[in-house]
Protein backbone atom coordinates (compact mmCIF):
# COMPACT_ATOMS: atom_id res chain seq x y z
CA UNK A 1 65.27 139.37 78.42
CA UNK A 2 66.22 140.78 81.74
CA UNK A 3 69.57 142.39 82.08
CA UNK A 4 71.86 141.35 84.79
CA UNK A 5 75.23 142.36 86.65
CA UNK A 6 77.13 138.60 87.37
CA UNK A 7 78.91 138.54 90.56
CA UNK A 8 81.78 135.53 90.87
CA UNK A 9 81.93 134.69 94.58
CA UNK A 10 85.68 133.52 95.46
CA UNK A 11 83.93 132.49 98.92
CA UNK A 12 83.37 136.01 101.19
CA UNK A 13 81.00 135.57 103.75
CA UNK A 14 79.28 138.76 102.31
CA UNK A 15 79.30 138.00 99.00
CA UNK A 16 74.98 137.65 99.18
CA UNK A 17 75.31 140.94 100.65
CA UNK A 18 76.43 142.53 97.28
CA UNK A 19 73.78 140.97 95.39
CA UNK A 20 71.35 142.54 97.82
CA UNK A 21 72.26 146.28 97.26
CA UNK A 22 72.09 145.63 93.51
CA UNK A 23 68.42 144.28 93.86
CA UNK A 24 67.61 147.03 96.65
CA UNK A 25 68.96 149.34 93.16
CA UNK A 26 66.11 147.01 91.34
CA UNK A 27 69.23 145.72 89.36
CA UNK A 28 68.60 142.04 88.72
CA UNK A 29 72.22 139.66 89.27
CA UNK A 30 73.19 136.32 89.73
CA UNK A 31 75.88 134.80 92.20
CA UNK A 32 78.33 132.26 90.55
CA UNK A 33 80.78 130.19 92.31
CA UNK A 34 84.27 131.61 90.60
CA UNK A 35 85.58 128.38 89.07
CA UNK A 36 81.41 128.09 87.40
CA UNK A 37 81.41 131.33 85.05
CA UNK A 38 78.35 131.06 82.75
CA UNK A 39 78.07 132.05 79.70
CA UNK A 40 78.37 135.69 79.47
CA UNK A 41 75.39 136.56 76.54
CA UNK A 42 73.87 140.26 75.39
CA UNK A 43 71.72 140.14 78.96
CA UNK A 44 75.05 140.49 80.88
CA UNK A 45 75.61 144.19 81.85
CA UNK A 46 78.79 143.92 83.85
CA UNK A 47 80.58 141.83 86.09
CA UNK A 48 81.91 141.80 90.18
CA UNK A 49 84.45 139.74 91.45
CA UNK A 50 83.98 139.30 95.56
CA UNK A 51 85.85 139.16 98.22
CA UNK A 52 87.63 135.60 99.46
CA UNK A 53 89.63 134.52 103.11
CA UNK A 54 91.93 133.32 100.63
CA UNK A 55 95.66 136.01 100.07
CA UNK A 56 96.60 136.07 96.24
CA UNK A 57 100.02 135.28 97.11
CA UNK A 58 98.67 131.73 98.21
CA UNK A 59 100.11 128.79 96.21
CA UNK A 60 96.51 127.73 96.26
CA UNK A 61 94.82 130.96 95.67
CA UNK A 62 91.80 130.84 93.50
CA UNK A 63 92.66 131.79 90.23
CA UNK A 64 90.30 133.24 86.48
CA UNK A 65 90.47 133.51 84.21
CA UNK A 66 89.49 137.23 82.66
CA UNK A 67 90.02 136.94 79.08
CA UNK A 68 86.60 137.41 78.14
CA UNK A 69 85.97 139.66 80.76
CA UNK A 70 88.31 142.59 81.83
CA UNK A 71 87.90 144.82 78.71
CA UNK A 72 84.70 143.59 76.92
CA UNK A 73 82.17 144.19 80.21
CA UNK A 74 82.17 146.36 82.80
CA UNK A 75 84.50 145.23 86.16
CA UNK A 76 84.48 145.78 89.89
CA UNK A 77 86.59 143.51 91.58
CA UNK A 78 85.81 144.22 95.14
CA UNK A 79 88.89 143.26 98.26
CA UNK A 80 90.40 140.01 97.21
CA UNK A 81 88.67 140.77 94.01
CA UNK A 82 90.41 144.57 93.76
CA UNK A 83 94.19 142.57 94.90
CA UNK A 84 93.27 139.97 92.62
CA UNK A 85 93.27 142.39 89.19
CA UNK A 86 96.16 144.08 90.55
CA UNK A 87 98.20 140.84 91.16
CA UNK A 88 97.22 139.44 87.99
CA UNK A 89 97.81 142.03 85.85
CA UNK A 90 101.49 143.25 86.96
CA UNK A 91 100.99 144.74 89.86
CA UNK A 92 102.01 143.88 93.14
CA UNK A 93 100.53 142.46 96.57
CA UNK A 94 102.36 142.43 99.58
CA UNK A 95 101.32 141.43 103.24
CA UNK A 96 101.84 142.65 106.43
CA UNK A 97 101.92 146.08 105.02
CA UNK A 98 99.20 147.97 106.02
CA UNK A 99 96.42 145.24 107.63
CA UNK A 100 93.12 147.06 107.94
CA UNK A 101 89.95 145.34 110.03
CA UNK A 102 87.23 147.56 110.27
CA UNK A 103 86.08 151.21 110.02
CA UNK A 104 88.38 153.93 108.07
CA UNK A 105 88.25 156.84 106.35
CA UNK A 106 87.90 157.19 102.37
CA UNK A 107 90.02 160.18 100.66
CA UNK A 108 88.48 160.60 97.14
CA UNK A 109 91.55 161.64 95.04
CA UNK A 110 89.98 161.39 91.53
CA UNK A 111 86.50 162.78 92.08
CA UNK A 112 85.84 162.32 88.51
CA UNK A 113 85.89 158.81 88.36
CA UNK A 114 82.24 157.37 87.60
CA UNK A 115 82.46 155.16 90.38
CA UNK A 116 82.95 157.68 93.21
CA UNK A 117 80.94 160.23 91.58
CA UNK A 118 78.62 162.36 93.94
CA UNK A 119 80.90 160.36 97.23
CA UNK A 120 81.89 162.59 99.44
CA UNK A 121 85.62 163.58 99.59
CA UNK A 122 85.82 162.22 102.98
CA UNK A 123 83.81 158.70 103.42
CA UNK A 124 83.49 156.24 106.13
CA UNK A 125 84.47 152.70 104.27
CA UNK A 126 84.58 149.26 105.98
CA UNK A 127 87.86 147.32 105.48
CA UNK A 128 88.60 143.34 106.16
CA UNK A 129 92.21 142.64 104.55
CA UNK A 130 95.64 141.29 105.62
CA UNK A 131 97.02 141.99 102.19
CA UNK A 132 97.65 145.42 100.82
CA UNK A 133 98.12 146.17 97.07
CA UNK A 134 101.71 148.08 97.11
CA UNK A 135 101.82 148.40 93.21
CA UNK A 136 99.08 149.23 90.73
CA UNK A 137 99.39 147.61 87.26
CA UNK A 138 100.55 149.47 84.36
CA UNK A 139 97.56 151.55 82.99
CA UNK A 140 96.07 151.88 86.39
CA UNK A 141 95.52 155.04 88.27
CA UNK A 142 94.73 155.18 92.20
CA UNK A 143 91.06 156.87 92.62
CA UNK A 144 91.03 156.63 96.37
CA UNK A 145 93.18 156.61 99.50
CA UNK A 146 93.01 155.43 103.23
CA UNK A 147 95.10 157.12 105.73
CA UNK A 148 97.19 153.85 105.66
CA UNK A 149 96.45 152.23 102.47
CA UNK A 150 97.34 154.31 99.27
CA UNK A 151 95.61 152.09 96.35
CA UNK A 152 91.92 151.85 98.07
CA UNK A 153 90.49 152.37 95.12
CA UNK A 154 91.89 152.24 91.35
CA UNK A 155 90.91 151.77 87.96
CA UNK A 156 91.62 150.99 84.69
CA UNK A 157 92.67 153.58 82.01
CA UNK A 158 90.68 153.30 78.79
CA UNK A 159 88.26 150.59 80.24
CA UNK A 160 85.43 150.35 82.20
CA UNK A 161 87.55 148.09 84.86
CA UNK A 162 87.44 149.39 88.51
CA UNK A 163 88.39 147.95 91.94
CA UNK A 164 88.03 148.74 95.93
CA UNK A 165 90.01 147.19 98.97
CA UNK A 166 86.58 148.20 101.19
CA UNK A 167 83.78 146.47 100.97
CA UNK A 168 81.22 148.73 99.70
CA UNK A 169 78.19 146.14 100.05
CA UNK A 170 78.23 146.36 104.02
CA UNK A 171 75.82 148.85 106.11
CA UNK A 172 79.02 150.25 107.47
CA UNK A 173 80.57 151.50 104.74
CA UNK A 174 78.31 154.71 104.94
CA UNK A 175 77.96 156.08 101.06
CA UNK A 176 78.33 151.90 99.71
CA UNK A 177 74.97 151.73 97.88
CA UNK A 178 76.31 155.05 96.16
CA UNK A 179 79.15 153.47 95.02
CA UNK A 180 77.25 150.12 93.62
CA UNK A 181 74.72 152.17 92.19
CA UNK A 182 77.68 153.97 89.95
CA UNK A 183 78.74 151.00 89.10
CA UNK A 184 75.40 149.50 87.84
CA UNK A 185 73.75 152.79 86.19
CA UNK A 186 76.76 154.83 85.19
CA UNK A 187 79.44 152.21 84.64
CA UNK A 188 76.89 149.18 83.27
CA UNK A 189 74.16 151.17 82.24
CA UNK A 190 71.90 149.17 84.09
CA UNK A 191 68.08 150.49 83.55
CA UNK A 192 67.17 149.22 86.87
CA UNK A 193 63.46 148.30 85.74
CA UNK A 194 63.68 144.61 87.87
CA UNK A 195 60.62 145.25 90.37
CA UNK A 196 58.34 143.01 92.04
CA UNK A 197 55.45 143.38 89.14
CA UNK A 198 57.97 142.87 86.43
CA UNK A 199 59.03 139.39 88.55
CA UNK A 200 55.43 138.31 88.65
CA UNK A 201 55.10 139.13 84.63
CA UNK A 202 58.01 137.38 83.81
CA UNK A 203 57.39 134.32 85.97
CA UNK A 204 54.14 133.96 85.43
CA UNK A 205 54.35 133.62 81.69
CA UNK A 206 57.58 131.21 82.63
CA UNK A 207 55.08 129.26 84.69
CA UNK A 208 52.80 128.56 81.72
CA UNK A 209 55.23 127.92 79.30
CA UNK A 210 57.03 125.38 81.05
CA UNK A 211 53.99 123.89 82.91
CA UNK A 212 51.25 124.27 80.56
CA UNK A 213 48.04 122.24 81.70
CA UNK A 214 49.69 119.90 83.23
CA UNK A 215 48.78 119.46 87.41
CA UNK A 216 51.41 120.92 89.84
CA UNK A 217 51.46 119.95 93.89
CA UNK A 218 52.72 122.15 96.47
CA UNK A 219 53.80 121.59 99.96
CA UNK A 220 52.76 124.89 102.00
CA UNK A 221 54.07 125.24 105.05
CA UNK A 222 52.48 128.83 106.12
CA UNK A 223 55.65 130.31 105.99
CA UNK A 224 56.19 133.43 103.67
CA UNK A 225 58.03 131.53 100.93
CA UNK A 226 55.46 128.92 100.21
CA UNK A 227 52.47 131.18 100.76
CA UNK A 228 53.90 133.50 97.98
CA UNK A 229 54.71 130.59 95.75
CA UNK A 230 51.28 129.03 96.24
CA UNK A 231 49.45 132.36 94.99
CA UNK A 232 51.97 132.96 92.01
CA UNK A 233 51.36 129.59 90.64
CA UNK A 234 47.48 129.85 91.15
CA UNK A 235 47.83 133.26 88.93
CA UNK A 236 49.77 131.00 86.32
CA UNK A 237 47.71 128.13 86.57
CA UNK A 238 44.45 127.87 88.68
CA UNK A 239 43.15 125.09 89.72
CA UNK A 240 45.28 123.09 88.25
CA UNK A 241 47.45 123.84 91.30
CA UNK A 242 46.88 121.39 94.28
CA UNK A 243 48.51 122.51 97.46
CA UNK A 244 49.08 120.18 100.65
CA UNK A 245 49.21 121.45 104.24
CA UNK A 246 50.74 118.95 106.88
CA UNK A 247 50.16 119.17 110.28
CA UNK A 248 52.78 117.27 112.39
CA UNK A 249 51.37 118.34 115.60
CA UNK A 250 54.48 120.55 116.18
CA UNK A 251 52.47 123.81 115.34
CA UNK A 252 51.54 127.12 117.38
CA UNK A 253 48.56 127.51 118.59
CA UNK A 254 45.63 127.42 116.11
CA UNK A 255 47.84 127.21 113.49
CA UNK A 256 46.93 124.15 111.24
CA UNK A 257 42.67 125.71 111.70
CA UNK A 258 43.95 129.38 110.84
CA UNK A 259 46.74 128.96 108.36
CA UNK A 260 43.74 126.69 106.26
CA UNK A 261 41.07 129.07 106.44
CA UNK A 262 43.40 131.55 105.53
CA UNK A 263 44.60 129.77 102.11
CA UNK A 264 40.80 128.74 101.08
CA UNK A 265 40.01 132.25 101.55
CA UNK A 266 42.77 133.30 99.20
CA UNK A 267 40.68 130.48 96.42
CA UNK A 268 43.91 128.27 96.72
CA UNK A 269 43.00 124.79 96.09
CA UNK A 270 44.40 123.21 99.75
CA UNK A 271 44.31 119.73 101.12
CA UNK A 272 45.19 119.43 104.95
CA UNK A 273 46.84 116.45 106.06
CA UNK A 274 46.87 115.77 109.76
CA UNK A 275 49.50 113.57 110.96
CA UNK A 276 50.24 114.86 113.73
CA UNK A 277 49.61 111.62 115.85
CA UNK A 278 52.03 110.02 113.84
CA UNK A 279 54.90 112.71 114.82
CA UNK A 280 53.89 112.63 118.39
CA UNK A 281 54.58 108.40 118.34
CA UNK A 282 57.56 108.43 116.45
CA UNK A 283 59.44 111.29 118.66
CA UNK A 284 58.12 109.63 121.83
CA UNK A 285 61.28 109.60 124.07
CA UNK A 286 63.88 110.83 121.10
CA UNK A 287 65.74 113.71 123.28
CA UNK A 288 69.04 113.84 120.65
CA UNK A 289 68.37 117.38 118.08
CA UNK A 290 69.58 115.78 115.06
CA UNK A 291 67.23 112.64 115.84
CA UNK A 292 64.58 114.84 116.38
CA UNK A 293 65.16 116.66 112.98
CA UNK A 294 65.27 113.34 111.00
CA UNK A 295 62.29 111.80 112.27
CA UNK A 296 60.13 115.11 111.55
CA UNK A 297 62.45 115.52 108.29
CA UNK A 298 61.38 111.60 107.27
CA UNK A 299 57.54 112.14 108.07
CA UNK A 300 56.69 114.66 106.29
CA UNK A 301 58.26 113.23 103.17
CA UNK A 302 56.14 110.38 104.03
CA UNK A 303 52.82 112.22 104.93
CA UNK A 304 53.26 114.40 101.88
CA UNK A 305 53.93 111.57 99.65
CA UNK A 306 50.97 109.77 100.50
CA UNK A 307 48.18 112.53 100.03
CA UNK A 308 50.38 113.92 96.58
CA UNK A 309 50.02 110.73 95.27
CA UNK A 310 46.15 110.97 95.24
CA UNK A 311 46.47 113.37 93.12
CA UNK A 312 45.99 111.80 89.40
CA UNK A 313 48.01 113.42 86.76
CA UNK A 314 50.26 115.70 89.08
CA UNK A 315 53.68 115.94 86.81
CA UNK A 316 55.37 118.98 89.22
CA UNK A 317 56.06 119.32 92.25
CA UNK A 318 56.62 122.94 93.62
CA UNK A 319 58.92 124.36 96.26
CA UNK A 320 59.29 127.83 97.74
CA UNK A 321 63.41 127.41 97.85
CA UNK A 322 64.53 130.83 97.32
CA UNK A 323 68.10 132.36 96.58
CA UNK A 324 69.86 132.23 99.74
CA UNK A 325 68.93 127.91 99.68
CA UNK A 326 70.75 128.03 96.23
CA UNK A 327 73.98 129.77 97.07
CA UNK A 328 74.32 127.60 100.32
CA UNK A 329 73.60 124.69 98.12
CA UNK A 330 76.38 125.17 95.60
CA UNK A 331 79.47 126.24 97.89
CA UNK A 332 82.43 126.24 96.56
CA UNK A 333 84.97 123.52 97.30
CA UNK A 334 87.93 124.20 99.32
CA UNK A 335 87.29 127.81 99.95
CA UNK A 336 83.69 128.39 101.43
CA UNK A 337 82.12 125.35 103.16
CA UNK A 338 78.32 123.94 101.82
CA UNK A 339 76.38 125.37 104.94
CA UNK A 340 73.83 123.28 104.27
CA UNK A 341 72.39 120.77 101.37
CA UNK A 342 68.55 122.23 100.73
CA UNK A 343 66.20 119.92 99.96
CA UNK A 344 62.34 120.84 100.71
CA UNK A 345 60.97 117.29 100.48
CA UNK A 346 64.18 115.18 100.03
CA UNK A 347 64.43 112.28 97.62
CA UNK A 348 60.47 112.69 96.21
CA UNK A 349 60.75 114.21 92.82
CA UNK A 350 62.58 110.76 91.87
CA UNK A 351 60.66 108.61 93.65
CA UNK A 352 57.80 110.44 91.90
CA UNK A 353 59.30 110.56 88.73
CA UNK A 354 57.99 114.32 88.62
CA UNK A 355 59.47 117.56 87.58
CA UNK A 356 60.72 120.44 89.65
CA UNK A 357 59.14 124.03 90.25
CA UNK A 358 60.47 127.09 91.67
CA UNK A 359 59.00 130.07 91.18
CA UNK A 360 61.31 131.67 93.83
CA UNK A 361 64.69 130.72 93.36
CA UNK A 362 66.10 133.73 92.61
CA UNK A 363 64.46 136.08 95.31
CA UNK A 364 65.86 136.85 98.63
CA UNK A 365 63.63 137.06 101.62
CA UNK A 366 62.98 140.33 101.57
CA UNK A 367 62.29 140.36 97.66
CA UNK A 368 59.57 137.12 98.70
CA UNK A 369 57.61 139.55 100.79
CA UNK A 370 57.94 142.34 98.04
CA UNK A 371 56.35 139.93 95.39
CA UNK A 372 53.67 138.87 98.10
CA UNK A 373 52.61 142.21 98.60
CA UNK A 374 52.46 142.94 95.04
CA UNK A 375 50.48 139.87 94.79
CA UNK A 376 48.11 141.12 96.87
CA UNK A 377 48.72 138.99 99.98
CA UNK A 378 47.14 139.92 103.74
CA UNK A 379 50.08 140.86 105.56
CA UNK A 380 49.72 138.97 108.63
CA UNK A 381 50.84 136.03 106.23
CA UNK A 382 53.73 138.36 104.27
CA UNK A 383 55.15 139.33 107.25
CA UNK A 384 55.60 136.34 109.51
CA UNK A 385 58.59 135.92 111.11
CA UNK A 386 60.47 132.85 109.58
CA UNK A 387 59.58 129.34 111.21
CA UNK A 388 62.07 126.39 111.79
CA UNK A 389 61.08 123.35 109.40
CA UNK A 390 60.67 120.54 112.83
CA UNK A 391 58.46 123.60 114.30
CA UNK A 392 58.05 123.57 118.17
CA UNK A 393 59.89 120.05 118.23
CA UNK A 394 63.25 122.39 118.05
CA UNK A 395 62.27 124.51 120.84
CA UNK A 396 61.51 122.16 123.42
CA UNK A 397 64.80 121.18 124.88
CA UNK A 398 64.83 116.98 125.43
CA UNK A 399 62.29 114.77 124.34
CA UNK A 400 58.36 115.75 123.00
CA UNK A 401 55.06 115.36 124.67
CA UNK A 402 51.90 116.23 124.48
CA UNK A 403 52.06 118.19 127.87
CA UNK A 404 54.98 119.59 126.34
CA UNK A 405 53.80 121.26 123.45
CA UNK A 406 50.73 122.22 125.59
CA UNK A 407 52.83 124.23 127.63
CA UNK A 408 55.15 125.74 124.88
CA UNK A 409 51.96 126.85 122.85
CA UNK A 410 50.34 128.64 125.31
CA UNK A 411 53.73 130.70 126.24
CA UNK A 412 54.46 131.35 122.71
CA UNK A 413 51.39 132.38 121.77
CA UNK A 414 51.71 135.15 124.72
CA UNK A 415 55.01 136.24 123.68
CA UNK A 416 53.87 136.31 119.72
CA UNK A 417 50.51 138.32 120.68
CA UNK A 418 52.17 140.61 123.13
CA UNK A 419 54.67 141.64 120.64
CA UNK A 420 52.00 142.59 117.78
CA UNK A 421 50.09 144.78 120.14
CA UNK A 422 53.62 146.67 121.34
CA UNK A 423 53.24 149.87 119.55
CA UNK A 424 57.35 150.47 118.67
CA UNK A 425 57.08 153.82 116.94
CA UNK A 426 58.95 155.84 119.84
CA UNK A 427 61.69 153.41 120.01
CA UNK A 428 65.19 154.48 119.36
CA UNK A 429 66.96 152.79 116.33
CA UNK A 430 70.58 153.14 115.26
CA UNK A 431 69.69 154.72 111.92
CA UNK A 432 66.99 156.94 110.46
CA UNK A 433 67.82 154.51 107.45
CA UNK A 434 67.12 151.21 109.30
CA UNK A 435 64.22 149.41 108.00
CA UNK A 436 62.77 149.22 111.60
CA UNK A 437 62.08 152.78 111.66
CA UNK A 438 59.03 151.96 110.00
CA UNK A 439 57.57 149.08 112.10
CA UNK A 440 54.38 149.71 113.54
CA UNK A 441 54.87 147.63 116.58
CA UNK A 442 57.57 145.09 118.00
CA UNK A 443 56.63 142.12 115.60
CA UNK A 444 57.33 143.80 112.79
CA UNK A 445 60.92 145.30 113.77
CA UNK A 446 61.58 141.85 114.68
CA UNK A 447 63.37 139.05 112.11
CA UNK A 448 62.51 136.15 114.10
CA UNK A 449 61.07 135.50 118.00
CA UNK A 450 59.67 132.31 119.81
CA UNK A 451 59.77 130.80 122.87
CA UNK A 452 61.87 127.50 124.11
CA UNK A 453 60.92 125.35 126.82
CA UNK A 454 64.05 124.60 129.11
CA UNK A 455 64.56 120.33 130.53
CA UNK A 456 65.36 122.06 134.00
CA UNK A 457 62.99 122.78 136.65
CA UNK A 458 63.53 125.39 139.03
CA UNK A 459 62.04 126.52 142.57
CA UNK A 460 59.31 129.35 142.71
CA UNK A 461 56.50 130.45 145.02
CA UNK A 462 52.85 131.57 143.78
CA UNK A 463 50.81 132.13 146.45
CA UNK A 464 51.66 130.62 149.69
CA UNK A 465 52.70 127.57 147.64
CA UNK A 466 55.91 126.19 146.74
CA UNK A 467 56.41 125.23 142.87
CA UNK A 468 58.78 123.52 141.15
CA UNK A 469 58.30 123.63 137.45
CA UNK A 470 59.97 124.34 134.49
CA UNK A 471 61.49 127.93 132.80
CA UNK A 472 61.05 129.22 129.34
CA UNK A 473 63.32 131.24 127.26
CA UNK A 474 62.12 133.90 125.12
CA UNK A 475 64.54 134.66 122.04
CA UNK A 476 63.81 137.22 119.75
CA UNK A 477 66.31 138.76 117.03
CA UNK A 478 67.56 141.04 114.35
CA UNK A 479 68.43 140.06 110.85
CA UNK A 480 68.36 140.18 107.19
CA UNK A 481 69.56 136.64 105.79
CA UNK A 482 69.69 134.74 109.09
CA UNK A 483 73.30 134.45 108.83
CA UNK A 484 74.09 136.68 111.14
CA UNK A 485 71.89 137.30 113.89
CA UNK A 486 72.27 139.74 116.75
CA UNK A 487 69.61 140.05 119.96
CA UNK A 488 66.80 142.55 120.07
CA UNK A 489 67.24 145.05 122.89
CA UNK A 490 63.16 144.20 123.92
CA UNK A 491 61.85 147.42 126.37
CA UNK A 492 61.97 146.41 129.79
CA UNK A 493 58.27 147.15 130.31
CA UNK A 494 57.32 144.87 127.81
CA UNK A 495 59.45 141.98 129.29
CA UNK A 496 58.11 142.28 132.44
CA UNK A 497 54.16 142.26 131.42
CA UNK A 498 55.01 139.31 129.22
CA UNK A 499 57.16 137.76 131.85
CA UNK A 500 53.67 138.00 134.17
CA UNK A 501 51.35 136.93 132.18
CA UNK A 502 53.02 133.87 131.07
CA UNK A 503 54.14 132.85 134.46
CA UNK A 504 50.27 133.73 136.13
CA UNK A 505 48.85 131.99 132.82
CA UNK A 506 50.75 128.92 131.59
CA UNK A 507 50.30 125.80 134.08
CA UNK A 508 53.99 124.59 134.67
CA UNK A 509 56.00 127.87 134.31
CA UNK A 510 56.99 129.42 136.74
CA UNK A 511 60.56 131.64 135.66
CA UNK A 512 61.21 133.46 132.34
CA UNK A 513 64.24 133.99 130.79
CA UNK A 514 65.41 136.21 128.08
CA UNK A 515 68.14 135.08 125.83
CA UNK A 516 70.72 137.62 124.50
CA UNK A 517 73.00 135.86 122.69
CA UNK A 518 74.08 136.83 119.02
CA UNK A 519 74.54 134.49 115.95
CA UNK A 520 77.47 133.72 115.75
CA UNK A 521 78.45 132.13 118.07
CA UNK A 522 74.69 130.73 119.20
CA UNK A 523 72.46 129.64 116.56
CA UNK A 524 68.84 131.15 116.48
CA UNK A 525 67.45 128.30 117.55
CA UNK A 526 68.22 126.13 120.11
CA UNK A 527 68.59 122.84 118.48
C-alpha cells in the first residue's frame, strides 16, 4: 500500500500548498479537516498540523486531540500548528509580543536537528502570526531563532515531534522544500517512490477491481482533467468506456470539430452531442452571471442525461474532479468557509441510480498533466490552459447571441494563436527556479488567458470612417491552484501586434484592453 504523510488542516489558506511540496518530493499525503482524523494505519508515515486564522488563546480555538499522535508518528506542527503543541503541552502563547507578517531571517541554533539539516545558518523564512510562543514546553528545546521571535523553531526531546512559526510550504520561504523534505525522508522515512507511473499502476488495477466489466460513461469536456481521466479508464477498461462530448454552442473556435477528432484519434470511444441550439434559446436575453451559470449548469445535466441514458448497461458514471474540488468541498465549519460545493453533473448519479468514478481525486493540477504525459497524451491537450465550465457565456459581459459569440471567437482565437507562436525563452522571470523558465513560448508560461467581450461601445476611426463598436479585454494570468492569481506582465510588442490584428480583423471591435488586475481582489473571470 502506498505510504503517506497526513496533514490536519485547522483552516490556513495555504494549507494545499503543503501538500504540494510533499508531492513535488513524490511523497504521497492526504489533507484532513482537523476535527475528521482518519484512522491512522501502518501506511501512515507521519503527521502535519497546519496553520489556522484562529489564536490558541481563543475560547473557541480549534482544539485535538494528540493522544495517538505526538509520540507514536512523526510531528510537524507548522504556525498555529507549532503554537498549538506548545500551548497544549505546558508551554505558553502570548500575543502582541512579537507580531511577524512577512519576510525574516532564520538563525539555525541547533544545526543538528534533522529538520534543519543541510539549511543554511542564515535563511530567508516567511512569517504570518499575531501570536508568539513565549514559553516552550518542558522537554522542548528551541532549534531556530528570528531576530524578534526566539522559539521559531523547536522540538521535542526524545521524539520525533518538531514545530515552525514560518511557513515553510510558501515560495518565499527560500530553503522550505529543504525543510519538508527533512521532515518526510529523514524524520518519516518516507521512500518517496509516488510518481506518475506508479499512480497509473495503482489506479488502473483500482479501476478494474472496482469496475470490472461493467460499462462506465464519461462527460469530457476537453479540458486537461477529463482528457486524462478518459485515457486512464480506456487503459483499465476499453471499450467498455463510453465518453460524451457536449457542445453548448459556448465553445472557441473549432473546438467541438477539433477536440472530437482529437479523442477518436486517441481510440476513445466518443459520442458528440450538439445542443448548442438549445443553450443559445434558453440564454436568449438572460444578462444576470449567476442566471447565466444555472441555465448552462441545468443543460448540460439535461443534454448529458439524455445521450448517457442510451447507453444500455452503463452502471458508472466518471468525473475528472481532482484534489483541489475535494478540499473545497469538505471545508471546515466555522473556521475556513466551503468555497464552493463541486459537483460535475449535479444530482445525476441518483437520478441514474449509478455509481461514482474518479480516477483523479487525489491529483492536483499539475500532478493531472504529469499522469497525462506519462500516459502518453499530445500535449496541445495536456497543456491547455484551464476553461470555465459556462465557456464563452462567462466572458461576454450581458446577455448571449449569436453575433456575440461570433465576435468573441474570432478575438480569442487571435489572442490564443498569437500567444503559442510568441517564442518566451529570452524573457526575464523572477527565479531561475520558476517553472516558466522552461516555457517555450507565451502559452505555456501562462496559467490561464482569454478574451471578454465588454456591453459598452466606444468611438473609433478606421479609415476615414467613424465607428462605434464594442471593446474587448484580454486577461491573461499566473498561477498554480487558481486561488491566487496575479497578472502576466505580456511584452509590449506582443500586445500591440495582437491589439492590431484583432481590431483590423474582428468585425465590431474596434479598442483593446488589457486587464491587470490580480486575484484577489478580481476573480479570473469576469462573471
Amino acid at each position: 500500500m502506498t505510504e503517506k504523510i497526513i496533514i490536519l488542516d485547522f483552516g490556513s489558506q495555504v494549507t494545499q500548498l503543503i501538500g504540494r511540496r510533499l508531492r513535488e518530493l513524490n511523497v504521497f499525503c492526504e489533507i484532513f479537516p482537523f476535527d475528521k482524523v482518519p484512522v491512522l494505519d501502518g501506511t501512515v508515515k507521519g503527521v502535519i498540523l497546519s496553520g489556522s486564522p484562529c489564536s490558541v488563546r481563543d475560547a473557541n480555538a480549534p482544539q485535538i486531540n494528540l493522544e495517538g499522535i505526538k509520540g507514536k508518528y512523526p510531528l510537524l506542527g507548522i504556525c498555529y500548528g507549532a503554537q498549538y503543541l506548545a500551548h497544549r503541552f505546558g508551554g505558553e502563547v502570548e500575543g502582541s509580543i512579537a507580531r511577524e507578517y512577512g519576510r525574516a531571517m532564520l538563525e539555525v541554533t541547533d544545526a543538528s536537528s534533522p529538520l534543519l539539516e543541510g539549511v543554511s545558518t542564515r535563511t530567508q523564512v516567511w512569517m504570518s502570526h499575531g501570536d508568539t510562543i513565549s514559553r516552550l514546553p518542558n522537554g522542548a528545546k528551541v532549534i531556530a531563532s528570528t531576530d524578534s521571535v526566539a522559539n521559531a523553531a523547536y522540538s521535542f526531546e526524545n521524539e520525533k515531534t518538531y514545530a515552525v512559526q514560518f511557513h515553510p510550504e510558501v515560495f518565499h520561504t527560500t530553503e522550505g522544500s529543504k525543510i519538508l523534505a527533512n521532515f518526510a525522508f529523514r524524520i518519516c522515512g518516507c521512500k518517496g517512490d509516488w510518481t506518475p507511473a506508479s499512480f497509473i499502476e495503482t489506479t488502473v488495477a483500482e479501476i478494474k477491481a472496482r469496475v470490472g466489466d461493467d460499462k462506465v460513461i464519461l462527460g469530457l469536456s476537453g479540458g486537461v482533467d477529463s482528457t486524462v481521466a478518459g485515457v486512464l479508464l480506456n487503459k483499465a477498461i476499453g471499450h467498455n468506456l463510453t465518453c460524451i462530448f457536449v457542445n453548448n454552442g459556448l465553445l472557441r473556435k473549432n473546438e467541438y470539430e477539433d477536440v472530437l477528432a482529437s479523442y477518436r484519434d486517441m481510440d476513445l470511444n466518443v459520442i458528440g452531442a450538439d445542443a448548442s441550439e438549445d443553450f443559445l434559446r434558453e440564454l436568449a436575453g438572460v444578462t444576470e452571471p449567476e442566471a447565466k451559470r444555472k441555465i448552462i449548469g441545468r443543460l448540460f445535466i439535461e443534454t448529458f442525461e439524455k445521450y448517457a441514458r442510451q447507453i444500455d448497461g452503463a452502471r458508472w458514471l466518471a468525473q475528472g474532479t481532482i484534489y483541489p474540488d475535494v478540499i473545497e468541498s469538505a471545508g471546515i465549519e466555522g473556521i475556513a468557509s466551503k468555497i464552493k460545493s463541486h459537483h460535475n453533473v449535479g444530482g445525476l448519479p441518483e437520478r441514474m441510480n449509478i455509481g461514482i468514478v474518479e480516477p483523479l481525486r487525489m491529483l492536483f493540477k499539475d500532478e493531472v498533466r504529469r499522469v497525462g504525459r506519462a500516459l502518453g497524451i499530445k500535449e496541445e491537450l495536456v497543456g491547455r490552459h484551464p476553461f470555465p465550465g459556462p465557456s464563452l457565456g462567462v466572458r461576454i459581459i450581458g446577455d448571449v447571441t449569436r453575433e456575440k459569440l461570433d465576435v468573441l471567437r474570432e478575438a480569442d482565437d487571435i489572442f490564443i494563436k498569437g500567444l503559442r507562436s510568441y517564442d518566451c525563452t529570452s524573457l526575464h522571470f523572477p527565479s531561475a527556479s520558476d517553472p516558466r523558465v522552461e516555457a517555450k513560448n507565451l502559452y505555456d508560461a501562462i496559467w490561464q488567458a482569454g478574451v471578454i467581450l465588454l456591453p459598452v461601445k466606444s468611438v473609433g476611426v478606421m479609415g476615414d470612417e467613424r465607428t462605434y463598436e464594442n471593446p474587448v479585454a484580454l486577461r491573461a494570468v499566473v498561477s498554480t491552484d487558481a486561488m491566487t492569481a496575479d497578472w502576466f506582465h505580456l511584452p509590449y510588442d506582443f500586445l500591440a501586434q495582437v491589439s492590431n490584428d484583432i481590431i483590423n480583423k474582428v468585425k465590431g471591435v474596434n479598442r483593446v484592453v488589457y486587464d491587470i488586475s490580480s486575484k484577489p481582489p478580481a476573480t479570473i473571470e469576469w462573471e
